[in-house]
Protein backbone atom coordinates (compact mmCIF):
# COMPACT_ATOMS: atom_id res chain seq x y z
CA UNK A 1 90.15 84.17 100.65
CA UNK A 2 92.83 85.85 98.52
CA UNK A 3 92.56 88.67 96.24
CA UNK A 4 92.78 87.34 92.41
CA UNK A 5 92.86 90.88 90.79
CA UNK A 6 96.07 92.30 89.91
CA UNK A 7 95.30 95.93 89.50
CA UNK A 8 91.94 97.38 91.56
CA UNK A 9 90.40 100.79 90.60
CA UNK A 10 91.60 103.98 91.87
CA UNK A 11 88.33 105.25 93.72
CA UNK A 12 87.88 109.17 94.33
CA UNK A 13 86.97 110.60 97.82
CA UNK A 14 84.54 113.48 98.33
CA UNK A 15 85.28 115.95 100.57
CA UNK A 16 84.28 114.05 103.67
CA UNK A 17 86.97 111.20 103.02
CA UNK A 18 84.34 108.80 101.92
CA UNK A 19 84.40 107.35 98.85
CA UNK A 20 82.23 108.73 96.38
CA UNK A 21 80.96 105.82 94.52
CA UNK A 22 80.16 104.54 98.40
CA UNK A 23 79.78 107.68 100.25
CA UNK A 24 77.39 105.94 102.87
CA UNK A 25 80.10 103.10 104.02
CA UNK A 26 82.65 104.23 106.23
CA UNK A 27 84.69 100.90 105.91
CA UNK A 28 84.63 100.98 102.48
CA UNK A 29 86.70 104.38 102.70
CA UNK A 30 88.80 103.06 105.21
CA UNK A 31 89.45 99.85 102.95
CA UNK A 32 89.94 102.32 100.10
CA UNK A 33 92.81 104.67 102.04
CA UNK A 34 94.64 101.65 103.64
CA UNK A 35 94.84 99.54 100.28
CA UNK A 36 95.44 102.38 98.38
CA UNK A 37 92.76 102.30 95.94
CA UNK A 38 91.95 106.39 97.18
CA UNK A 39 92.94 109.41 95.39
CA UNK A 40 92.05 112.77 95.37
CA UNK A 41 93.20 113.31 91.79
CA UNK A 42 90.10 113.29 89.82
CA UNK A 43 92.04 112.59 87.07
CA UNK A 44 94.01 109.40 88.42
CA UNK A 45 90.46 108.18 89.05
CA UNK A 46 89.62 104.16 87.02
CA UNK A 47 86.44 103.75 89.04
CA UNK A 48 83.60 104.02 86.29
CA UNK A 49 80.78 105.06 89.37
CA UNK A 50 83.44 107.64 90.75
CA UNK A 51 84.04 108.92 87.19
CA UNK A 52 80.82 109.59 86.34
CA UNK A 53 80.23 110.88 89.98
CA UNK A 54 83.30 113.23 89.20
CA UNK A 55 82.25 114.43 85.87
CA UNK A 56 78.75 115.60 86.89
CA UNK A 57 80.25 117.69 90.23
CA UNK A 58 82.35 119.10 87.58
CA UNK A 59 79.70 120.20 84.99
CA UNK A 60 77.37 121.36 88.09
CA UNK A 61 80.59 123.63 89.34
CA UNK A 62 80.45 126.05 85.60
C-alpha cells in the first residue's frame, strides 16, 4: 500500500524519545524518527494531539 499524503505532521517527542501524542508505542516513535515526522522543536510541531500536549507541559512549567 502506498502513502497518498504529500506532507505528514511533524510529531514532538517527550523526553523519553517517544512520541508524545503516542507515548505508549515504541514503533510509532521509531516510524516517527526514521520517516522524519520527529522533532524536538516544539515550535516546528503540525501534530494537533502533540500541540496541545506541548502547550499544556508549557503552561504547567510557569
Amino acid at each position: 500500500m502506498r502513502e497518498t499524503r504529500t506532507k505528514r505532521d511533524l510529531h514532538a517527542l517527550n523526553e523519553d524519545g517517544m512520541v508524545m501524542c503516542n507515548p505508549r508505542d515504541k514503533e510509532a516513535a521509531h516510524r516517527a524518527e526514521v520517516e522524519g515526522i520527529a522533532t524536538l522543536d516544539a515550535n516546528a510541531v503540525t501534530c494537533r494531539k502533540c500541540l496541545d500536549l506541548v502547550r499544556q507541559r508549557a503552561r504547567s512549567a510557569t
